[in-house]
N, C-alpha and C. Protein backbone atom coordinates (compact mmCIF):
# COMPACT_ATOMS: atom_id res chain seq x y z
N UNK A 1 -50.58 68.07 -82.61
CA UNK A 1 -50.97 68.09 -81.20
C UNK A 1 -52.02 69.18 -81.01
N UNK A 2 -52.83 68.59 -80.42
CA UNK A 2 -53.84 69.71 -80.02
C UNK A 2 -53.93 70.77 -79.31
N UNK A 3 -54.35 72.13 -79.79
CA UNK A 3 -53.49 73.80 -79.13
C UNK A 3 -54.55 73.23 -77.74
N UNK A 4 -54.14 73.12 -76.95
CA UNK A 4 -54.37 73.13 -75.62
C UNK A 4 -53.64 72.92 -74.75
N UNK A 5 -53.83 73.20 -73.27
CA UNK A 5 -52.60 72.88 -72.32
C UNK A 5 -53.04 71.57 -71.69
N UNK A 6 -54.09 71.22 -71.45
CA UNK A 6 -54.75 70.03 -70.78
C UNK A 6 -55.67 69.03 -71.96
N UNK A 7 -54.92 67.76 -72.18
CA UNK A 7 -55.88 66.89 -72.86
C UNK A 7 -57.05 66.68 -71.96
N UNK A 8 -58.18 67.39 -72.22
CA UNK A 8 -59.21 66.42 -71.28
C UNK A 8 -60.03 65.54 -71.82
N UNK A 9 -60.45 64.54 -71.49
CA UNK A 9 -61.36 63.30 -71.41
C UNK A 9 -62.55 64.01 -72.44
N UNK A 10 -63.33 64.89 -71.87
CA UNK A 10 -64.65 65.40 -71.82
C UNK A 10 -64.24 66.08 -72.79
N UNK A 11 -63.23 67.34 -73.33
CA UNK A 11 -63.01 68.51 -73.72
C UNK A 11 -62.84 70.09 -73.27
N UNK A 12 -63.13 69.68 -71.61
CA UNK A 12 -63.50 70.75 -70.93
C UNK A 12 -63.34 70.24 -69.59
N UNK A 13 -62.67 71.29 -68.83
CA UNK A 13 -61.66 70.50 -67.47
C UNK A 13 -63.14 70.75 -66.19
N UNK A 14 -63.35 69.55 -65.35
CA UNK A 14 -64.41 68.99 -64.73
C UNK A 14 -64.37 70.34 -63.51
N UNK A 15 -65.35 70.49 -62.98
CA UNK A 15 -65.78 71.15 -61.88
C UNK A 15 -64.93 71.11 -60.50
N UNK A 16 -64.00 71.99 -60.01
CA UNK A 16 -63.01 71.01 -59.03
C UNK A 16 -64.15 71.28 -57.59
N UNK A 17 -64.10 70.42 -56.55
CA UNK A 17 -62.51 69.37 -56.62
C UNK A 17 -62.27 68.35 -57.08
N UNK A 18 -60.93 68.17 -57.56
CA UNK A 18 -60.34 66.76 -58.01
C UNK A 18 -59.43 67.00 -57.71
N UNK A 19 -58.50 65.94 -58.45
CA UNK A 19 -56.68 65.21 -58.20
C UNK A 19 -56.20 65.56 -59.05
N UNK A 20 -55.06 65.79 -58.70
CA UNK A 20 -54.04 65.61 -59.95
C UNK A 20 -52.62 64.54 -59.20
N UNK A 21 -52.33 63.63 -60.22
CA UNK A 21 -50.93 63.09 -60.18
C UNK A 21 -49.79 63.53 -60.81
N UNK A 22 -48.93 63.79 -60.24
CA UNK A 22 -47.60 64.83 -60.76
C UNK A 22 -45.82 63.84 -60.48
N UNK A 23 -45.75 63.31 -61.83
CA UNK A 23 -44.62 61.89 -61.90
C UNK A 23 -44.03 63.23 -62.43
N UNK A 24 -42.39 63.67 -62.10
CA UNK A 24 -41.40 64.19 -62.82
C UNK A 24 -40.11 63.02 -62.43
N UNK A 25 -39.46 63.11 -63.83
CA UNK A 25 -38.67 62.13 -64.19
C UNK A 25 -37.37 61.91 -64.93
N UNK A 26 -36.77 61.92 -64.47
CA UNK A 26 -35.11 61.44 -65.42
C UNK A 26 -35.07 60.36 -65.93
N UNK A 27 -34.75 60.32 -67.33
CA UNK A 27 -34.98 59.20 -67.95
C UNK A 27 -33.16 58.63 -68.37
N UNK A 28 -33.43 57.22 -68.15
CA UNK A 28 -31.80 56.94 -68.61
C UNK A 28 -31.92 56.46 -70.02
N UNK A 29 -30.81 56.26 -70.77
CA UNK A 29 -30.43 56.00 -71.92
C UNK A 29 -29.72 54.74 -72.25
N UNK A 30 -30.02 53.96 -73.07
CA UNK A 30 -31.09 53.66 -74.11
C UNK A 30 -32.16 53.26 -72.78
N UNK A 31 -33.33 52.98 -73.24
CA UNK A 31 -34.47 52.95 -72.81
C UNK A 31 -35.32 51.81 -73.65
N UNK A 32 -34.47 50.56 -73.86
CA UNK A 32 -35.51 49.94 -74.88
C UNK A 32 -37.07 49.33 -74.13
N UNK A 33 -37.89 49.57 -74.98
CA UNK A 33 -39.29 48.75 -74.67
C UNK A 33 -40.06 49.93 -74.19
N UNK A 34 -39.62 51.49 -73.69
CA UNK A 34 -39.79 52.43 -73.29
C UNK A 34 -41.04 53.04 -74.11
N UNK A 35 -41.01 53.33 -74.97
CA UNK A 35 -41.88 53.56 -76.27
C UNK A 35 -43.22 52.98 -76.44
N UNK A 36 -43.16 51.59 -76.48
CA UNK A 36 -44.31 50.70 -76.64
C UNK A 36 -44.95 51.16 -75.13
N UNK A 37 -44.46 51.12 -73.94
CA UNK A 37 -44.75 50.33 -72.76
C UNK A 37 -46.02 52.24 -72.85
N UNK A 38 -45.04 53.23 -73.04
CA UNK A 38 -45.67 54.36 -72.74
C UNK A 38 -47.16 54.45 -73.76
N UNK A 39 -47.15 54.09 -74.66
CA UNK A 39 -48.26 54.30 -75.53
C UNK A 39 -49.48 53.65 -75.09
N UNK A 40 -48.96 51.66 -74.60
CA UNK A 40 -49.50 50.83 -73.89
C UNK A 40 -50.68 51.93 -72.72
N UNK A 41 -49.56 52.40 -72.07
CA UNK A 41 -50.31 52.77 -70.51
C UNK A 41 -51.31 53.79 -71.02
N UNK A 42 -50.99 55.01 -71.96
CA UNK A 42 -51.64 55.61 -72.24
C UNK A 42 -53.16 55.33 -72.80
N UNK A 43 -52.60 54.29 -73.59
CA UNK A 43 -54.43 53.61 -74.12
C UNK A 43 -55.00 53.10 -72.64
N UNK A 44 -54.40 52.59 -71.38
CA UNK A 44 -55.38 51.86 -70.76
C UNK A 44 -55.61 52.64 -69.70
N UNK A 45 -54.64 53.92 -69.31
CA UNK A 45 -55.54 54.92 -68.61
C UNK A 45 -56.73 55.61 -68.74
N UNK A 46 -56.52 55.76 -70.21
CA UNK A 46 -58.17 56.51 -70.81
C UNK A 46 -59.22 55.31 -70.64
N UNK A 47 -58.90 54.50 -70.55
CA UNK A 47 -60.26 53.87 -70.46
C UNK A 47 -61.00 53.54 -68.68
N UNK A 48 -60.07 54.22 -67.92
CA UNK A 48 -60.19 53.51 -66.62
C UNK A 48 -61.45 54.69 -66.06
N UNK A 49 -62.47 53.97 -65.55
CA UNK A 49 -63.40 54.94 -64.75
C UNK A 49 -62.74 55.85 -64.13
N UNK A 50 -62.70 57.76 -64.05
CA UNK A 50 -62.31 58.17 -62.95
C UNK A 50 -61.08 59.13 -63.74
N UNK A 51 -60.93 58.51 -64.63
CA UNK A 51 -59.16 59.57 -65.40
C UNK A 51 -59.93 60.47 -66.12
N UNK A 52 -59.78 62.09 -66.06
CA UNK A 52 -60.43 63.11 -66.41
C UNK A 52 -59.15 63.34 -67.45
N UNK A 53 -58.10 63.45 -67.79
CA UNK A 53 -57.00 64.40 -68.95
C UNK A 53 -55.59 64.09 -68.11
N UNK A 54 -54.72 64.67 -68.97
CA UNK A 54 -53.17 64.81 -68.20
C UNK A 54 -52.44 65.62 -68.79
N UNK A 55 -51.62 66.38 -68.91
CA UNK A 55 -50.54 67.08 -69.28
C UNK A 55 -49.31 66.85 -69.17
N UNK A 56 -48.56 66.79 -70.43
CA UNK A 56 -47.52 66.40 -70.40
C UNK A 56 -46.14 67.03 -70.94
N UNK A 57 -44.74 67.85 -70.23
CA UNK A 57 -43.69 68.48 -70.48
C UNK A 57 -42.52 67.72 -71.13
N UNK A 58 -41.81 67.51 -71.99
CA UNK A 58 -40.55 66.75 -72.13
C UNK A 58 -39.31 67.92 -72.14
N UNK A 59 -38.25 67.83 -71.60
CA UNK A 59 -37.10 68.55 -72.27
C UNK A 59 -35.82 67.45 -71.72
N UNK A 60 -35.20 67.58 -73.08
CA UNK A 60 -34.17 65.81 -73.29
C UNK A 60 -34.63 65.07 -72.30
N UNK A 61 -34.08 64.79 -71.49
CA UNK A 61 -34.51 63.50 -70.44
C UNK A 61 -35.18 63.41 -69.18
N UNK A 62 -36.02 64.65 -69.40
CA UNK A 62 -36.61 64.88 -68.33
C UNK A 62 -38.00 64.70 -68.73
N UNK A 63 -38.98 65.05 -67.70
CA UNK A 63 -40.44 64.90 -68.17
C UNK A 63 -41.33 65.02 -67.16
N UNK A 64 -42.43 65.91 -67.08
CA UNK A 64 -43.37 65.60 -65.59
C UNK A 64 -44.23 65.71 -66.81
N UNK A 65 -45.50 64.66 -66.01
CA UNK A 65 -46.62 63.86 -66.30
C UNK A 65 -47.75 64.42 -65.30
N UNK A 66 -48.47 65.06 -65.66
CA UNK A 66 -49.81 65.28 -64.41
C UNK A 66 -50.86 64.33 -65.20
N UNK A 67 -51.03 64.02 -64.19
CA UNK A 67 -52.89 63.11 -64.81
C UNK A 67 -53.99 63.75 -63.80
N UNK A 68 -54.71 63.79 -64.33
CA UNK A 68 -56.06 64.52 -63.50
C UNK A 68 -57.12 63.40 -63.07
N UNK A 69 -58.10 63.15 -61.72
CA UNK A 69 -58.43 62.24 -61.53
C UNK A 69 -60.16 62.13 -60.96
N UNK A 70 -60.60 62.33 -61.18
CA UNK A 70 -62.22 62.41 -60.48
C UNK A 70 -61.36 62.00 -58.62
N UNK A 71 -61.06 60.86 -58.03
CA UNK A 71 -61.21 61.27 -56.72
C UNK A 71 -59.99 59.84 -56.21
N UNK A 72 -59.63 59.50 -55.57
CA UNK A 72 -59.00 58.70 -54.49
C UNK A 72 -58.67 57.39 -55.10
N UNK A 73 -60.21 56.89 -55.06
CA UNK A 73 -60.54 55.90 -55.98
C UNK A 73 -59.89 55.64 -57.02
N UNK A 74 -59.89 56.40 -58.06
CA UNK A 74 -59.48 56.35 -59.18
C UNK A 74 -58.23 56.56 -59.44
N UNK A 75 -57.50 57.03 -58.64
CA UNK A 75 -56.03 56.90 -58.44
C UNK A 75 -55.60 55.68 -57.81
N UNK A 76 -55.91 54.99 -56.84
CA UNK A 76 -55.73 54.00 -56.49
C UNK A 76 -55.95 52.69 -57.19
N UNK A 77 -57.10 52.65 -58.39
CA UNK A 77 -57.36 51.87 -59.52
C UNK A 77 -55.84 51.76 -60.40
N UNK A 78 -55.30 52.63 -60.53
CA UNK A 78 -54.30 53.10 -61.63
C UNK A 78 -53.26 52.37 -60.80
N UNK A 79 -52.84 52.70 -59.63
CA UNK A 79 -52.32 52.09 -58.80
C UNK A 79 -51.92 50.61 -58.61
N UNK A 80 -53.26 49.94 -58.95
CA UNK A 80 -52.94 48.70 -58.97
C UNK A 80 -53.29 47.74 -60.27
N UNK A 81 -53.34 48.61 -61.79
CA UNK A 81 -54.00 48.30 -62.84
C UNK A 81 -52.71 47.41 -63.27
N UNK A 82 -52.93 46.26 -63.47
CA UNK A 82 -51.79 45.36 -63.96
C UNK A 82 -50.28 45.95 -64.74
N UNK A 83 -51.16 46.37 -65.82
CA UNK A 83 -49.68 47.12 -67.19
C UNK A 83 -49.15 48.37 -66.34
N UNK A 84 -49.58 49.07 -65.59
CA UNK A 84 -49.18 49.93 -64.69
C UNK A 84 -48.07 49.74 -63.42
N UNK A 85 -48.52 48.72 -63.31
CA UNK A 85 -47.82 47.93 -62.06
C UNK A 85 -46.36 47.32 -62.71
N UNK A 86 -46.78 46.44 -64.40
CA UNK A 86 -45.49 46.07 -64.98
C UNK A 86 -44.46 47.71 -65.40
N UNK A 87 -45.04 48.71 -65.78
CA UNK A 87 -44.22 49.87 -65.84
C UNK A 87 -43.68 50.26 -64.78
N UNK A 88 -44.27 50.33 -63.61
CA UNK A 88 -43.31 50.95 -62.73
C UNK A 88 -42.05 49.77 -62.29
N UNK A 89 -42.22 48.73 -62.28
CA UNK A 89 -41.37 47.74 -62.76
C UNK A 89 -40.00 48.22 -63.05
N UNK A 90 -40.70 47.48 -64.76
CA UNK A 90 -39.50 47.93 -65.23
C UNK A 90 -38.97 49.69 -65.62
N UNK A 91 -39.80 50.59 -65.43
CA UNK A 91 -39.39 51.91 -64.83
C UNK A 91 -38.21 52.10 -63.75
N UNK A 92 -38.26 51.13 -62.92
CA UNK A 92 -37.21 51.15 -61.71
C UNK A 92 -36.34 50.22 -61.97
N UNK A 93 -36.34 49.29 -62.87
CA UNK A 93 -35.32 48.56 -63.03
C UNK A 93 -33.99 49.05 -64.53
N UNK A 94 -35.40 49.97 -65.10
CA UNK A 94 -34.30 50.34 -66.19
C UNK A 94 -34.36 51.88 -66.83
N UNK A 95 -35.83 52.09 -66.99
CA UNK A 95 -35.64 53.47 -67.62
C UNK A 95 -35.63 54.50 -67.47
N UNK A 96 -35.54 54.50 -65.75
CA UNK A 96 -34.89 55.70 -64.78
C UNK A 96 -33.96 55.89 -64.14
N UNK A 97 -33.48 57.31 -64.19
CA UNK A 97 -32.68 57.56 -63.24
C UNK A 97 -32.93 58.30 -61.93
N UNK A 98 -33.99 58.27 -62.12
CA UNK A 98 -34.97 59.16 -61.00
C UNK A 98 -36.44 59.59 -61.17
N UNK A 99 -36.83 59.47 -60.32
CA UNK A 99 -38.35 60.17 -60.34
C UNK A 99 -39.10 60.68 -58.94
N UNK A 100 -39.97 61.40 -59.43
CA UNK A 100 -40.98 61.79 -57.98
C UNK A 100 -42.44 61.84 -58.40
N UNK A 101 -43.37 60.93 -57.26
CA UNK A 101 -44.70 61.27 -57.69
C UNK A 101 -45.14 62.22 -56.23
N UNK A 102 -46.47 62.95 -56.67
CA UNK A 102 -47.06 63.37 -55.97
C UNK A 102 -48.66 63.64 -56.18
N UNK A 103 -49.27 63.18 -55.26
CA UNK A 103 -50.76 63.23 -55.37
C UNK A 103 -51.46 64.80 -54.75
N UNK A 104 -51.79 65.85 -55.03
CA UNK A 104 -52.43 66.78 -55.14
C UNK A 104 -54.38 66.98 -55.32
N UNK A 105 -54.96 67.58 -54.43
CA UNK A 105 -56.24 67.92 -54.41
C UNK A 105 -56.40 69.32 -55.40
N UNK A 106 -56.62 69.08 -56.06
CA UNK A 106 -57.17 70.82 -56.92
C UNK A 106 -58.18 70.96 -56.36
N UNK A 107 -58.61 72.43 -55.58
CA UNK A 107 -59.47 73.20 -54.95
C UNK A 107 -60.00 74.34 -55.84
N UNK A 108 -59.10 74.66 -56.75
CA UNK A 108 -59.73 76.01 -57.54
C UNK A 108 -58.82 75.80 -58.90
N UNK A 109 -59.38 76.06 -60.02
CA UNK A 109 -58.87 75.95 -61.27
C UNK A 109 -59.15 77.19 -61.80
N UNK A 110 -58.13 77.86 -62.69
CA UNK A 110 -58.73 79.15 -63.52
C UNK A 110 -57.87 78.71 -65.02
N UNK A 111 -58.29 79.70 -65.70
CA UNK A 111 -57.95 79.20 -66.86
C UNK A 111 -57.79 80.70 -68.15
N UNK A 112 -56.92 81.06 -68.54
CA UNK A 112 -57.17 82.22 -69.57
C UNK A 112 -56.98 82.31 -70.68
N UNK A 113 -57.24 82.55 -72.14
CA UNK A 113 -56.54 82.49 -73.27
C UNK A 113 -57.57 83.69 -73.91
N UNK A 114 -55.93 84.45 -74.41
CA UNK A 114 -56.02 85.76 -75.25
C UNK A 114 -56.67 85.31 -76.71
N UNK A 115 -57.59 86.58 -76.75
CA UNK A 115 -58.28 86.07 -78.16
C UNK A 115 -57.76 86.89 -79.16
N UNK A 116 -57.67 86.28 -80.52
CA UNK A 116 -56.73 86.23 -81.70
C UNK A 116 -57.39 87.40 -82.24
C-alpha cells in the first residue's frame, strides 16, 4: 500500500474547494459477493469524470470511506452510476448492519509530514 494518507487521482490533492463523501459502516457477517462487488465499484469510480482520491479506515467490521470529488456534479454521477446503485442495493439488503453517508465541502486543506 502506498505510504500516503490520501490515494489521489493526480498524486497530489487538488486546490480546494471540493467534496468529500464520508460512508462509515458496520458490516454484517458473512458478506458473500461483498469482495467482488467492492473491487467492481472501485475500478468504476476512478474512471468517472470528477473523482479526485478517497481514503479508506477498516477496524473488524467497521469502515469509513471518504471519496473526494471535484464538485456536486460528480457526486451526483456516482449517485446514479448503475453498479453503484446495484451496491447500495444489495448493501441494504445484506452486507450491513448500518451505515451513514455524508456530503462535506472542503474549504481549506493542510497537510504535514516529518522528514526522515
Amino acid at each position: 500500500m502506498p505510504d500516503q494518507l490520501v490515494l489521489w487521482m493526480h498524486d497530489a490533492p487538488p486546490e480546494p474547494p471540493y467534496y468529500a463523501t464520508v460512508f462509515s459502516s458496520v458490516k454484517r457477517d458473512p458478506r458473500p459477493g461483498y469482495d467482488a462487488m467492492d473491487e467492481a465499484t472501485m475500478r468504476a469510480v476512478t474512471e468517472l469524470e470528477g473523482y479526485l482520491g478517497h481514503q479508506v479506515v477498516h477496524h473488524g467490521d467497521r469502515s469509513l470511506f471518504i471519496a473526494y470529488w471535484r464538485d456536486l456534479e460528480a457526486i451526483d454521477a456516482w449517485r446514479e452510476h448503475t453498479l453503484h446503485r446495484m451496491a447500495k442495493e444489495k448493501g441494504r439488503s445484506d452486507w450491513y448492519q448500518r451505515y451513514r453517508f455524508e456530503i462535506c465541502r472542503v474549504e481549506q486543506a493542510a497537510e504535514f509530514e516529518r522528514p526522515e
